[in-house]
Each structure stands twice: as C-alpha cells, then as structure tokens.
Protein backbone atom coordinates (compact mmCIF):
# COMPACT_ATOMS: atom_id res chain seq x y z
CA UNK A 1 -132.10 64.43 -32.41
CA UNK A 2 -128.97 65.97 -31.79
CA UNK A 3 -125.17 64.57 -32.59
CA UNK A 4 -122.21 65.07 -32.40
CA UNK A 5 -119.24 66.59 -35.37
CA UNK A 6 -115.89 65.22 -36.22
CA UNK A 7 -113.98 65.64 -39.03
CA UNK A 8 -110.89 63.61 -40.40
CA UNK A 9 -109.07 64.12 -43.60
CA UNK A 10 -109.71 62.33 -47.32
CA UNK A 11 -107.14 61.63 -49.95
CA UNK A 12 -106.22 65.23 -51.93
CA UNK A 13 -106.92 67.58 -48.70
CA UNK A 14 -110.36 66.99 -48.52
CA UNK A 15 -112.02 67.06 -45.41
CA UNK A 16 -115.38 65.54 -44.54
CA UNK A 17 -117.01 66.29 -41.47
CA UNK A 18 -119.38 62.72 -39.69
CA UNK A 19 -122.21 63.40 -38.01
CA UNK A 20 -122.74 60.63 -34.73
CA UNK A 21 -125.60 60.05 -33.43
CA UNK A 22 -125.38 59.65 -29.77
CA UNK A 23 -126.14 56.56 -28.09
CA UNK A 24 -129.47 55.42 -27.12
CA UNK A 25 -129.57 54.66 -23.76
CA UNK A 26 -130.98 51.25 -22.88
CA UNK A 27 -132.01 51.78 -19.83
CA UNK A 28 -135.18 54.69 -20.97
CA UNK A 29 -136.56 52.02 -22.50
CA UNK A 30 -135.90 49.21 -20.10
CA UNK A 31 -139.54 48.99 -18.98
CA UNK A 32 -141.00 48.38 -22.47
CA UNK A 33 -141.48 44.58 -23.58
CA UNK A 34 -139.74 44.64 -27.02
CA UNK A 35 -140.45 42.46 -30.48
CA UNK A 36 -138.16 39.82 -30.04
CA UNK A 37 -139.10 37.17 -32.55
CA UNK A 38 -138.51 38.98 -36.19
CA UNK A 39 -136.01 37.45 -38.45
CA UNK A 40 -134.96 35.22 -36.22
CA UNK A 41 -133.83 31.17 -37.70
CA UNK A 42 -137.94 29.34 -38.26
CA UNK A 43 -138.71 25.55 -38.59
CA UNK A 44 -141.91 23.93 -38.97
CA UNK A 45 -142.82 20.20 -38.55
CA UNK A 46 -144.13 20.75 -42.38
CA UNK A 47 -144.72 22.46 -45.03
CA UNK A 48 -147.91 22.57 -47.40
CA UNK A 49 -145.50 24.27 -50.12
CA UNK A 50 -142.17 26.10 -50.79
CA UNK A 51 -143.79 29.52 -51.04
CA UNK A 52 -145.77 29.14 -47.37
CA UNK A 53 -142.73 28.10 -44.80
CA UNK A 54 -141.46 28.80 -41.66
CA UNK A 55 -139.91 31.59 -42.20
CA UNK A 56 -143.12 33.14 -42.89
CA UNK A 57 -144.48 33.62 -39.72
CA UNK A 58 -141.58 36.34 -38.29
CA UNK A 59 -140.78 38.01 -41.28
CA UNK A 60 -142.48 40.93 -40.63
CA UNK A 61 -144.58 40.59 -43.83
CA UNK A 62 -148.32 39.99 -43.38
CA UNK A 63 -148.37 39.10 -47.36
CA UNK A 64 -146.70 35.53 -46.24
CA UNK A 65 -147.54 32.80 -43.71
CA UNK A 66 -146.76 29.47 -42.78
CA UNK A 67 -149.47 26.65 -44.03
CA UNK A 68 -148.37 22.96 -42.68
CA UNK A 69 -149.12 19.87 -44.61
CA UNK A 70 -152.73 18.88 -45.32
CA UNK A 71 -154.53 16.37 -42.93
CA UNK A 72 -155.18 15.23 -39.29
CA UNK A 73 -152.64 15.56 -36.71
CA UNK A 74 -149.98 17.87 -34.94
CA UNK A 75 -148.49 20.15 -36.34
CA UNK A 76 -145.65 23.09 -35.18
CA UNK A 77 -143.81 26.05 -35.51
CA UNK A 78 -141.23 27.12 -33.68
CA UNK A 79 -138.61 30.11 -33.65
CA UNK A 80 -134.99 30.05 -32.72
CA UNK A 81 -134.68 33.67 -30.50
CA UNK A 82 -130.97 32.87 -30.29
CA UNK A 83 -130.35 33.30 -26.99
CA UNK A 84 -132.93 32.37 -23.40
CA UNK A 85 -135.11 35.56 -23.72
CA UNK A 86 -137.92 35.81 -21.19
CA UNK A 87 -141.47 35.52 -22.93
CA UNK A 88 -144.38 37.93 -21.53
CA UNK A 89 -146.69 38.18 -24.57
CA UNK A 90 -147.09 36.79 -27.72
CA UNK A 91 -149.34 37.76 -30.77
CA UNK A 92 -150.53 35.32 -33.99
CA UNK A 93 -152.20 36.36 -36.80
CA UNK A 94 -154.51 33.07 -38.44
CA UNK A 95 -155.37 32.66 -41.49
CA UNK A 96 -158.52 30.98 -42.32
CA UNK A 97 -157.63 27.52 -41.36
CA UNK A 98 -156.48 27.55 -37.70
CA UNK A 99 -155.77 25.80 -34.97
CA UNK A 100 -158.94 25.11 -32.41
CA UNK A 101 -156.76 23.39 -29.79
CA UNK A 102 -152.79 24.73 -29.45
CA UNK A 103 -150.42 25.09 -27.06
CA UNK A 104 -147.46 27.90 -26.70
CA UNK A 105 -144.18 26.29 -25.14
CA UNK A 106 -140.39 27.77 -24.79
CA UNK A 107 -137.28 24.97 -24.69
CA UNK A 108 -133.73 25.92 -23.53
CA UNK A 109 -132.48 22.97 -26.02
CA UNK A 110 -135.18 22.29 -28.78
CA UNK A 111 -136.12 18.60 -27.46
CA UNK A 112 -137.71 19.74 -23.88
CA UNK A 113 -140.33 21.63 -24.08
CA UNK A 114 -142.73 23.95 -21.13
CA UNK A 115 -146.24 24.89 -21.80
CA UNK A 116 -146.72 28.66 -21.51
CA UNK A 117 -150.20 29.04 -22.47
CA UNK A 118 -152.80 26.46 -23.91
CA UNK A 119 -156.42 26.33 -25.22
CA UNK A 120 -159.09 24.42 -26.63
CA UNK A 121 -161.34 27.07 -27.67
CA UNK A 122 -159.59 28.77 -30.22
CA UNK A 123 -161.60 30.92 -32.76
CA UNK A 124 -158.86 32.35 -35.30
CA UNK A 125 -158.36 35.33 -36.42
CA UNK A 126 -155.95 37.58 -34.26
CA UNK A 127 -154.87 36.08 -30.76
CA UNK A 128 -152.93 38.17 -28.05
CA UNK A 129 -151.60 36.17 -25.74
CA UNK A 130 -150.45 38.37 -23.04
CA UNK A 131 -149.04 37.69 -19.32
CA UNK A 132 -146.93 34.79 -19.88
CA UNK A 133 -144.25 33.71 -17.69
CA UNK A 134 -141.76 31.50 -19.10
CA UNK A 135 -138.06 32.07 -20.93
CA UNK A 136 -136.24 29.62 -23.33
CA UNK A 137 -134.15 29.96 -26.47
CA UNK A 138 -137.13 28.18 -28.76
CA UNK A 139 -140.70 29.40 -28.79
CA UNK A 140 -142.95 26.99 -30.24
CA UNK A 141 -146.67 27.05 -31.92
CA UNK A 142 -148.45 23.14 -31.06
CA UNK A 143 -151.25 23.06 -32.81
CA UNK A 144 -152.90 20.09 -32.15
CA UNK A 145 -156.89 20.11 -33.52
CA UNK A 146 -157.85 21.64 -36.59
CA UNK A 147 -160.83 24.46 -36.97
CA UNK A 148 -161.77 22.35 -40.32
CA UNK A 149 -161.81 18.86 -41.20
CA UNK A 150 -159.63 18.98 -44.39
CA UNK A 151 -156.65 21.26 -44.47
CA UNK A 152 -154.10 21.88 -41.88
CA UNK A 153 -153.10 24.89 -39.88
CA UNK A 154 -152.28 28.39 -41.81
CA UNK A 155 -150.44 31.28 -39.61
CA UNK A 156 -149.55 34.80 -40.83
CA UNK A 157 -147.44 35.88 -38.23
CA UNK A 158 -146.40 34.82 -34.88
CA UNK A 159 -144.80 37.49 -32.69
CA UNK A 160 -143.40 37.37 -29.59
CA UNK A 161 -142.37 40.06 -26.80
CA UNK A 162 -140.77 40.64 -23.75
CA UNK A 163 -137.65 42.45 -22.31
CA UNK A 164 -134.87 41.77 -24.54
CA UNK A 165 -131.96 39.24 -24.46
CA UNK A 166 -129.27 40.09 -21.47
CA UNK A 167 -126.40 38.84 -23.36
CA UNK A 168 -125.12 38.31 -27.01
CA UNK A 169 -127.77 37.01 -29.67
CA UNK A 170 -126.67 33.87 -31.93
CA UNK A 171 -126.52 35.20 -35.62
CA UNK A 172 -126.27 30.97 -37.53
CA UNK A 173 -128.19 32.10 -40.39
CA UNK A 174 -131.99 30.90 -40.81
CA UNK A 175 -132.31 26.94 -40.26
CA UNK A 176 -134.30 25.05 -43.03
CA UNK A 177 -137.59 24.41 -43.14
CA UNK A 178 -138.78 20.73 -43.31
CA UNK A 179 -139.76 20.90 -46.61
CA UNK A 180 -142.01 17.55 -47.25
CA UNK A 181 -145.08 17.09 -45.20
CA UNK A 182 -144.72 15.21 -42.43
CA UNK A 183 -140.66 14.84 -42.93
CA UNK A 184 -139.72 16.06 -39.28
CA UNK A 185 -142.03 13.51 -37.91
CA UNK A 186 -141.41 10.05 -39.65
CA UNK A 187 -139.60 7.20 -37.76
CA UNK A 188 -138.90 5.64 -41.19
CA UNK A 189 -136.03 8.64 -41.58
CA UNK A 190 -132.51 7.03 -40.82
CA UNK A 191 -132.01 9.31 -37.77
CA UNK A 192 -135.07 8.77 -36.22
CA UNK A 193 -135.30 5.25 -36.78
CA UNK A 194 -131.54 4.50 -35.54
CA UNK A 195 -132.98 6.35 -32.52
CA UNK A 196 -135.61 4.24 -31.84
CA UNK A 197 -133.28 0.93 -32.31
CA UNK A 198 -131.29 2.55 -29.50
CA UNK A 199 -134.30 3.03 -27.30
CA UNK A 200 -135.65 -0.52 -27.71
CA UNK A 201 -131.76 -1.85 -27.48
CA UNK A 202 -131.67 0.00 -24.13
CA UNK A 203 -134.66 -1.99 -22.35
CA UNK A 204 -134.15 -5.50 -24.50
CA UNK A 205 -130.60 -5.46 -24.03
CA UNK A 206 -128.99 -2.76 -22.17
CA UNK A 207 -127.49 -1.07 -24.51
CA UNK A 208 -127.67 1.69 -27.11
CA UNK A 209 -125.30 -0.37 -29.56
CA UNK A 210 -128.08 -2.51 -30.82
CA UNK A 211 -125.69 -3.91 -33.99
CA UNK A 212 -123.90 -6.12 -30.49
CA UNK A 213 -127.42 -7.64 -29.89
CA UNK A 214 -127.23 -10.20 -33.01
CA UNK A 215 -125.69 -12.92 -30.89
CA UNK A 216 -127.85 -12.38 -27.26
CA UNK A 217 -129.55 -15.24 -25.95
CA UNK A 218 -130.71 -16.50 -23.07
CA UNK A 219 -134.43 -17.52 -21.78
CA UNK A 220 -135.55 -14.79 -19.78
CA UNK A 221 -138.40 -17.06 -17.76
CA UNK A 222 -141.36 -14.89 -19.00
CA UNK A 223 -142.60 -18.33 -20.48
CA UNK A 224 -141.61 -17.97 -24.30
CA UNK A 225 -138.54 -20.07 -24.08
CA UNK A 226 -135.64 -18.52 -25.74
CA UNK A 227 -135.09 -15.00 -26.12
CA UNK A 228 -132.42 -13.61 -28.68
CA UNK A 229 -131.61 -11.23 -31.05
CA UNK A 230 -131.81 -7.75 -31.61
CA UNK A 231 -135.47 -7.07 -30.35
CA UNK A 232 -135.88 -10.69 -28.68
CA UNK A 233 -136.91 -13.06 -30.73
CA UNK A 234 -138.75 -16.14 -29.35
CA UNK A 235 -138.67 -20.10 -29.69
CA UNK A 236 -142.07 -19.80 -28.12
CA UNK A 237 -143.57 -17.02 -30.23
CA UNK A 238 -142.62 -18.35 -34.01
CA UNK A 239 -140.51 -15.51 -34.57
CA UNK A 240 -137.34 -17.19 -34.06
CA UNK A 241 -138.24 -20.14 -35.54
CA UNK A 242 -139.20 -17.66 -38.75
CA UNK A 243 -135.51 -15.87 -38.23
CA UNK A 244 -134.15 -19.48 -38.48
CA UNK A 245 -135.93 -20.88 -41.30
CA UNK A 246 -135.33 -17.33 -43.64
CA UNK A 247 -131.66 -17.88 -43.01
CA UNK A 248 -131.44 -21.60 -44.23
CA UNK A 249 -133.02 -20.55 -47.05
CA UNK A 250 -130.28 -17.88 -47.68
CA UNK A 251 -127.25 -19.64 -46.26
CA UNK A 252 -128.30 -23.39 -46.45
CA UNK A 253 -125.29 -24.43 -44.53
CA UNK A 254 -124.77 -22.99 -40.95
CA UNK A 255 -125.07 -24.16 -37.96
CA UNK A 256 -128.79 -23.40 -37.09
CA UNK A 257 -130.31 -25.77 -39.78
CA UNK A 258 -130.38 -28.95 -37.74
CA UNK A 259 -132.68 -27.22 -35.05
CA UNK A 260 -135.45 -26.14 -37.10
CA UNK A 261 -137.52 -29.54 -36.43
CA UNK A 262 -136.94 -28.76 -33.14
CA UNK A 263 -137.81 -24.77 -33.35
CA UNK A 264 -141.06 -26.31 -35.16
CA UNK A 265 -142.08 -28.82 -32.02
CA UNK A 266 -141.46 -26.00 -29.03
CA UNK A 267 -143.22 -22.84 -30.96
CA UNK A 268 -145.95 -22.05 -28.65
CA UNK A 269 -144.50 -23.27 -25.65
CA UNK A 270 -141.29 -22.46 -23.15
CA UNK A 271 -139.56 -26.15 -23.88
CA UNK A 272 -136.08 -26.29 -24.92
CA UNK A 273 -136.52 -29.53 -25.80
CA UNK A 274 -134.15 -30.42 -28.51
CA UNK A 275 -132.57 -26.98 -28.28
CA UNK A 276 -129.80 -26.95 -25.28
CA UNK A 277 -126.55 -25.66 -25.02
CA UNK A 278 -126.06 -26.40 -28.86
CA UNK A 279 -128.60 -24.12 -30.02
CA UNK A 280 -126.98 -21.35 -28.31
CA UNK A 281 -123.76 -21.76 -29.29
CA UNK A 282 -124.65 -22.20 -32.88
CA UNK A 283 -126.93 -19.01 -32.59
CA UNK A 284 -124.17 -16.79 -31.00
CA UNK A 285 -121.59 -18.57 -33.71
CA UNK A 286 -124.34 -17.35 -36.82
CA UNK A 287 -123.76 -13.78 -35.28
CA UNK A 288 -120.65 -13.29 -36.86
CA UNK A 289 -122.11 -13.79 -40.42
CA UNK A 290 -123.45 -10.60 -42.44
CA UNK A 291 -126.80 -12.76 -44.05
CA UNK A 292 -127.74 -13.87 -40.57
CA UNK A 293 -127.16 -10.17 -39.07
CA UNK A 294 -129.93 -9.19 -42.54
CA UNK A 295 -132.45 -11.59 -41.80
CA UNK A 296 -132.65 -10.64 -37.97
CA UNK A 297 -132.73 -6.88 -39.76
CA UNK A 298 -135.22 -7.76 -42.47
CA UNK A 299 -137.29 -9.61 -39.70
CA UNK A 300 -137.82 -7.04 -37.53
CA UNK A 301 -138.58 -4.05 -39.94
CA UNK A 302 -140.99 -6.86 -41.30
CA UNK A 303 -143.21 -8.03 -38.15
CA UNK A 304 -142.91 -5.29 -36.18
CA UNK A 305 -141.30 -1.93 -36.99
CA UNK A 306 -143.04 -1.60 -40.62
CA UNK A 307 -146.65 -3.08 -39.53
CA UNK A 308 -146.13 -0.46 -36.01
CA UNK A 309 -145.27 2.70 -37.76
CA UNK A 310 -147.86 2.19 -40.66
CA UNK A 311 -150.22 1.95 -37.61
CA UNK A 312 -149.46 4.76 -35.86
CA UNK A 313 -149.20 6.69 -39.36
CA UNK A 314 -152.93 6.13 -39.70
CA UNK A 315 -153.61 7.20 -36.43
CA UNK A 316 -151.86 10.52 -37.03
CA UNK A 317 -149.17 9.90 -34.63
CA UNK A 318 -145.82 11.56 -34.54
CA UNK A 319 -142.50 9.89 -33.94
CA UNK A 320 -142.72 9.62 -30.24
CA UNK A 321 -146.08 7.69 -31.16
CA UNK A 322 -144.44 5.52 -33.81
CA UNK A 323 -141.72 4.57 -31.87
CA UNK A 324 -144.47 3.80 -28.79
CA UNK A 325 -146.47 1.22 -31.09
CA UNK A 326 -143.56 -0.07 -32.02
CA UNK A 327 -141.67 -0.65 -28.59
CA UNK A 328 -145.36 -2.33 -27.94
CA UNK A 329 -145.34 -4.60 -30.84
CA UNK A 330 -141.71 -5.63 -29.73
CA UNK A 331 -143.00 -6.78 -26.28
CA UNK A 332 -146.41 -7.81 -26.87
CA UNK A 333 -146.58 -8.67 -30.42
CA UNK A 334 -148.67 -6.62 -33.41
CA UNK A 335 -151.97 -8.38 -32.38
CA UNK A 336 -151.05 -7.05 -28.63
CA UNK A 337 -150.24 -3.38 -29.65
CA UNK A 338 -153.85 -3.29 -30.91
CA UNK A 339 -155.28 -4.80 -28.15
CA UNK A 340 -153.49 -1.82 -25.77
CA UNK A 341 -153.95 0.38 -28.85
CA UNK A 342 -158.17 -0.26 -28.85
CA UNK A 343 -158.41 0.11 -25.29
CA UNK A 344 -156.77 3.57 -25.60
CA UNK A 345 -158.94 4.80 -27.95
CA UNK A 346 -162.03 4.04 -25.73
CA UNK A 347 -160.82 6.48 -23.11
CA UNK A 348 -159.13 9.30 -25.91
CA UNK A 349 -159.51 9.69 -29.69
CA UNK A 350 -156.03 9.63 -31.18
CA UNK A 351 -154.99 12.84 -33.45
CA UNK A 352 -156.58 11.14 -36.87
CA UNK A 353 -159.44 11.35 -35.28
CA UNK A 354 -159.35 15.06 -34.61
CA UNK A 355 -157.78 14.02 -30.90
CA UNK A 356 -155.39 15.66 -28.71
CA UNK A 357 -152.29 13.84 -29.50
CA UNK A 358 -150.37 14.04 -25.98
CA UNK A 359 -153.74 13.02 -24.55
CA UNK A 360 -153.90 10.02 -26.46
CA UNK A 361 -150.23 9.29 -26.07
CA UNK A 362 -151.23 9.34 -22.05
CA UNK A 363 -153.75 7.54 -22.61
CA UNK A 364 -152.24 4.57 -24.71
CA UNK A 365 -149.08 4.15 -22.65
CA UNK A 366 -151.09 3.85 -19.46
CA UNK A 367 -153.25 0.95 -21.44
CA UNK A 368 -149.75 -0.09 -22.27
CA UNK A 369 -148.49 0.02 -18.56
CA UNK A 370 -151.36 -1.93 -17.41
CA UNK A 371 -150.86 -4.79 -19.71
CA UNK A 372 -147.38 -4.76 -18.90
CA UNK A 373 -148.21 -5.21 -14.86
CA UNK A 374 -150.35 -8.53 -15.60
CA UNK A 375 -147.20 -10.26 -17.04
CA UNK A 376 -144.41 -10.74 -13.94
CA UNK A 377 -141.27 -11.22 -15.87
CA UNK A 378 -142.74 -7.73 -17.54
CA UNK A 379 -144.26 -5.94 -14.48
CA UNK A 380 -141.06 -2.95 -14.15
CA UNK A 381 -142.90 -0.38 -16.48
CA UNK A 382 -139.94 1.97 -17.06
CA UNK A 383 -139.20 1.87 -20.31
CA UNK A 384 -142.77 3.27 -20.39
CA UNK A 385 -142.59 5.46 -17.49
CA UNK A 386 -138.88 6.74 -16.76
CA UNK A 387 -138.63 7.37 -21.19
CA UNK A 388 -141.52 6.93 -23.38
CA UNK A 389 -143.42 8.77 -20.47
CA UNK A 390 -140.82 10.99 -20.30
CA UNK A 391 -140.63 12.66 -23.42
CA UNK A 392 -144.53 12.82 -24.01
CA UNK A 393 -144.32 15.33 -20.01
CA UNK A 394 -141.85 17.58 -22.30
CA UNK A 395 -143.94 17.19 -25.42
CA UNK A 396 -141.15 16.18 -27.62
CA UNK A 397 -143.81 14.55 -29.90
CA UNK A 398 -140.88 14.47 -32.78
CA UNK A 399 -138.07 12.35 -30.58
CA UNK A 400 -136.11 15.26 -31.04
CA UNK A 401 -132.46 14.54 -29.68
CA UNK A 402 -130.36 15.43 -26.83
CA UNK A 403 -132.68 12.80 -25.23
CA UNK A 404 -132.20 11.21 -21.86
CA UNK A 405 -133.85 8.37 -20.02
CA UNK A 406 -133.90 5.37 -17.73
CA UNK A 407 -134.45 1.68 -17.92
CA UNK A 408 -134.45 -0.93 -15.21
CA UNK A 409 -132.42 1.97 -13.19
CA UNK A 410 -129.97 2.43 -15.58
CA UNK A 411 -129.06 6.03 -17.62
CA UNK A 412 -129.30 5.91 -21.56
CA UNK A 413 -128.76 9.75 -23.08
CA UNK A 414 -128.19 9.86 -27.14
CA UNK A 415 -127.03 13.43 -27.78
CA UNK A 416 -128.04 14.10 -31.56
C-alpha cells in the first residue's frame, strides 16, 4: 500500500522524512458485518473462579473462557459494546458444559432486555447464530438449563457482528466481574434488598420511603383488623400482636404494653375490641422510638423476608424471584406463598429443578394473581401485573435498576 512523504526537521539539522499511510475509506467496506464485541467492558452473573471470568469470553483468546458458578439455575453473560450497535450475527464457542436452553438478548440500558434469538435444543460445541435483527448497547448470553446435571455453564468465546457503531464508542475501562457465585443475584445484598423494601413500600403504602411506614395504621377492611407497619402487620394475623409483645420485652415501658391482653383476645379475628382510637395513637406515638423502628425491622426479615428468600434460594430463583416470594409472603403469609408456590410448580418446574426460570416465574405469579382475585379487598393484581410482571416481559431476572412500574395507577421508578 502506497503513502504519502513529509519531512520536518529534528534538533541538530537532522531531518527525518514520515511515511502516512492514507486513509482507509469506510465506505469499501461498508457492506461487511464487522467483529464488534472484542475487548469490550464483560460481566457475568458469576463466576466459578478468578482465572475463568467475564472477560474471557471477548478477549480474543480461545485459551480462556468464562465458567459461572456450579449448580442449578440461570446464569449470564453479557458485553458492554459501548455504544447501540445493530446485532446481525453472533458466534459462541462452548466448552464442555453448556447451555441446552439459552436465550440471546440486546438492552439499550442494562435492566430491559429483548430476545434476539432463543433455543431449547442446544448441543454445544460451536453455535453461529446468524440473521438477527435487533440493536442495543448490552448483548447478553441467558443460559437458562444446563447440558449436565452438576456444573454450570462454560463459554470460550462469544462474538458478535454487525455493521459497526455510527457514532463515538464509550472507552470506561472493563467493568468487574461478579466475583462470588451467585453475588449479582442475591436479594440479601444491601442494594437489592433496599430495592425490594421500596417495591413492597410502593403497593403497602404508597411510597418508596419505606423508613415513613413505621407509624401507618389503619384497618384496611380485608378482614384482619388492623393493618400497620412497614409491610402491614395484623391484629388479626398474630404478627402485630408478636411486633408488640418483642417490644415490651425490649422497652418495658411505652405506650403499647397495656394492649397486649387485648392484641391476645382479637388475633384471629377483625375485632378492635379493646383496641380503639388509643391503640393507634400509641402505635403512631412508638414510631418515633429507634427499638420499636428494630423490632418492626427484625420482624419482618424474620417471618417473611429471611424464610421467602431462603425459599426461593432453593428453588434456584434469581432476585426478581426472591423478591416475588417475598412480596407473596407479605400478602398472604409464608404458609400462603407455598400454597401459590406448589400450585406453580404443577404447571412448570422452577430452575432447581432444571426449569426454565422466566417460565416458572410466569407461571407462579399467575398462581399468585389468582389467589389474589378470590380475596376482594386484594382483587387489583398490579403490583403483580403492572411490576413484578413487568420486569419478568424484559427478563431482568437480577432486579437490575433504572426500574419503573405501577401500583394501584400510580408511577414508582428507582433509578440505581
């Protein structure tokens, strides 16, 4: 290839002569889908070790890969391109444990995803996915059943074409990769868990500031008598009367103390019988005091956000599943998130079970819906279907934030 000279003068006289290269043209090559994954910024949903992450699976080097964390479940990859590119083909190279069932998907934001491509029949080895039609700054790997029972999913490379970005690439440096299995997906991390306080805060109390919930109370006429607190505790239920009796024990002297005989005769029924006017104004006064703010805390990670999550864990459920077992136990109780739960898994196998996991999710929020419709003051299913239902459409199996959704008609969006 020719170039062009030019010379320009060095210190002492000297003069070195440049050769340029001339510009190549863009536009001879225009036609030609182009490698637009390598090198780019990698994150996986986990890691099996430090020496097989992320970063593996675009680095040009078929001497690494990507192996995710041992077990049942879903598992991803995904690759920052930088910019919206438009996808047309993409090429993966398995190693010997892959993925039966996966799904291809680009997002213009990293929390709403589109399928591209998707298969159940999956066979290893080298897969060329060609003719896709789709664009989106993130291209993602869902692999959702495993070719083997133990193990997890093991990738080589993951390359993807098409014509090139139209405008400037971001250069941010490569993002880390979740380095403990299982770490992106855990609703027990504080960011993921604060996010699922605001979701349940949004449909118990309209509002994403669930730390102004301490002192709510009111009776809602669903037939459980009083309803307060920070994920509606009961005087019909036992809860309450549990939230109650834990604070006396702490703070023997507040206000609440003279109404446990009374929280004892009403539990299991909607009376307010010995309650009144008095009760409430000594519960919304005992909102003001840091132990009774813990023991509403301490009760709810106790009867329903610890028992929920450990639930969903063993059914190999992500965070969007965590946080759906636990807006169930919230509403129905533990005993009635595994009655929905049970009648879920008669109509889909959930991902412990070698399941697809966004099948079983559809599966266990419709049992969820249903169950919902046979109570009146709990028949408006939106917090299932205008958010929980909402994020499981876009696949955003992780709660991955911005996130936006509606409850009882009104707008909730929590931005990171």
């Amino acid at each position: 290839m020719g170039g062009s000279f030019r010379s320009f003068a060095l210190i002492g006289g000297i003069t070195a002569v440049l050769c340029v290269p001339p510009a190549v043209s863009v536009a001879a090559v225009a036609g030609a889908d182009v490698l637009i994954s390598q090198g780019r910024p990698a994150l996986a949903s986990s890691t099996a070790s430090v020496a097989w992450t992320a970063n593996g699976v675009d680095d040009g080097d078929q001497r690494t890969r990507w192996t995710s964390a041992a077990g049942p479940g879903t598992q991803w990859v995904q690759i920052d391109l930088g910019t919206a590119q438009e996808v047309r083909r993409v090429r993966l190279s398995w190693a010997k444990v892959f993925a039966r069932a996966y799904r291809l998907q680009v997002s213009d934001n990293g929390s709403v995803w589109r399928d591209l491509y998707r298969t159940s029949s999956g066979n290893g080895g080298a897969d060329d996915v060609r003719d896709l039609h789709g664009s989106g700054r993130y291209l993602r790997l869902l692999a959702t059943r495993r070719s083997i029972a133990s193990g997890g999913y093991s990738l080589w490379e993951m390359r993807a074409y098409g014509p090139g970005p139209s405008g400037p690439v971001t250069e941010s440096g490569r993002r880390a990769t979740a380095g403990v299995p299982g770490e992106a997906a855990d609703l027990t991390s504080a960011g993921k868990k604060e996010t699922a306080l605001k979701l349940v805060a949004s449909a118990e109390n309209s509002t994403l500031d669930w730390r102004r919930s301490f002192g709510y109370i009111e009776d809602i006429g669903d037939g459980r008598g009083y309803t307060g607190g920070i994920v509606g505790f009961t005087s019909g239920t036992s809860d309450m009367l549990g939230v109650v009796t834990e604070y006396a024990r702490r703070r023997p002297s507040n206000g609440l103390v003279r109404y446990l005989p009374a929280l004892r005769a009403v539990d299991g029924t909607d009376s307010h019988r010995g309650l009144g006017p008095g009760f409430v104004t000594a519960w919304r006064t005992a909102a003001a005091d840091p132990v009774f703010r813990q023991v509403q805390e301490d009760a709810r990670d106790r009867i329903y956000f610890g028992p929920a999550v450990r639930l969903a864990e063993s059914d190999g459920l992500r965070a969007l599943g965590q946080f759906a077992y636990y807006d169930a136990a919230v509403m129905h109780g533990v005993d009635g998130l595994k009655e929905i739960r049970g009648r879920a898994a008669r109509s889909a196998r959930p991902p412990a079970r070698d399941g697809d996991e966004i099948g079983y999710l559809a599966a266990f929020l419709d049992a969820r819906a249903a169950e919902m419709r046979t109570e009146a003051a709990h028949s408006d299913t939106s917090r299932v279907e205008t958010a929980q239902r909402v994020f499981l459409r876009t696949a955003n199996l992780d709660l991955t934030a911005p996130l936006s959704w509606q409850v009882y008609g009104d707008r909730y969006t929590v931005s990171r």
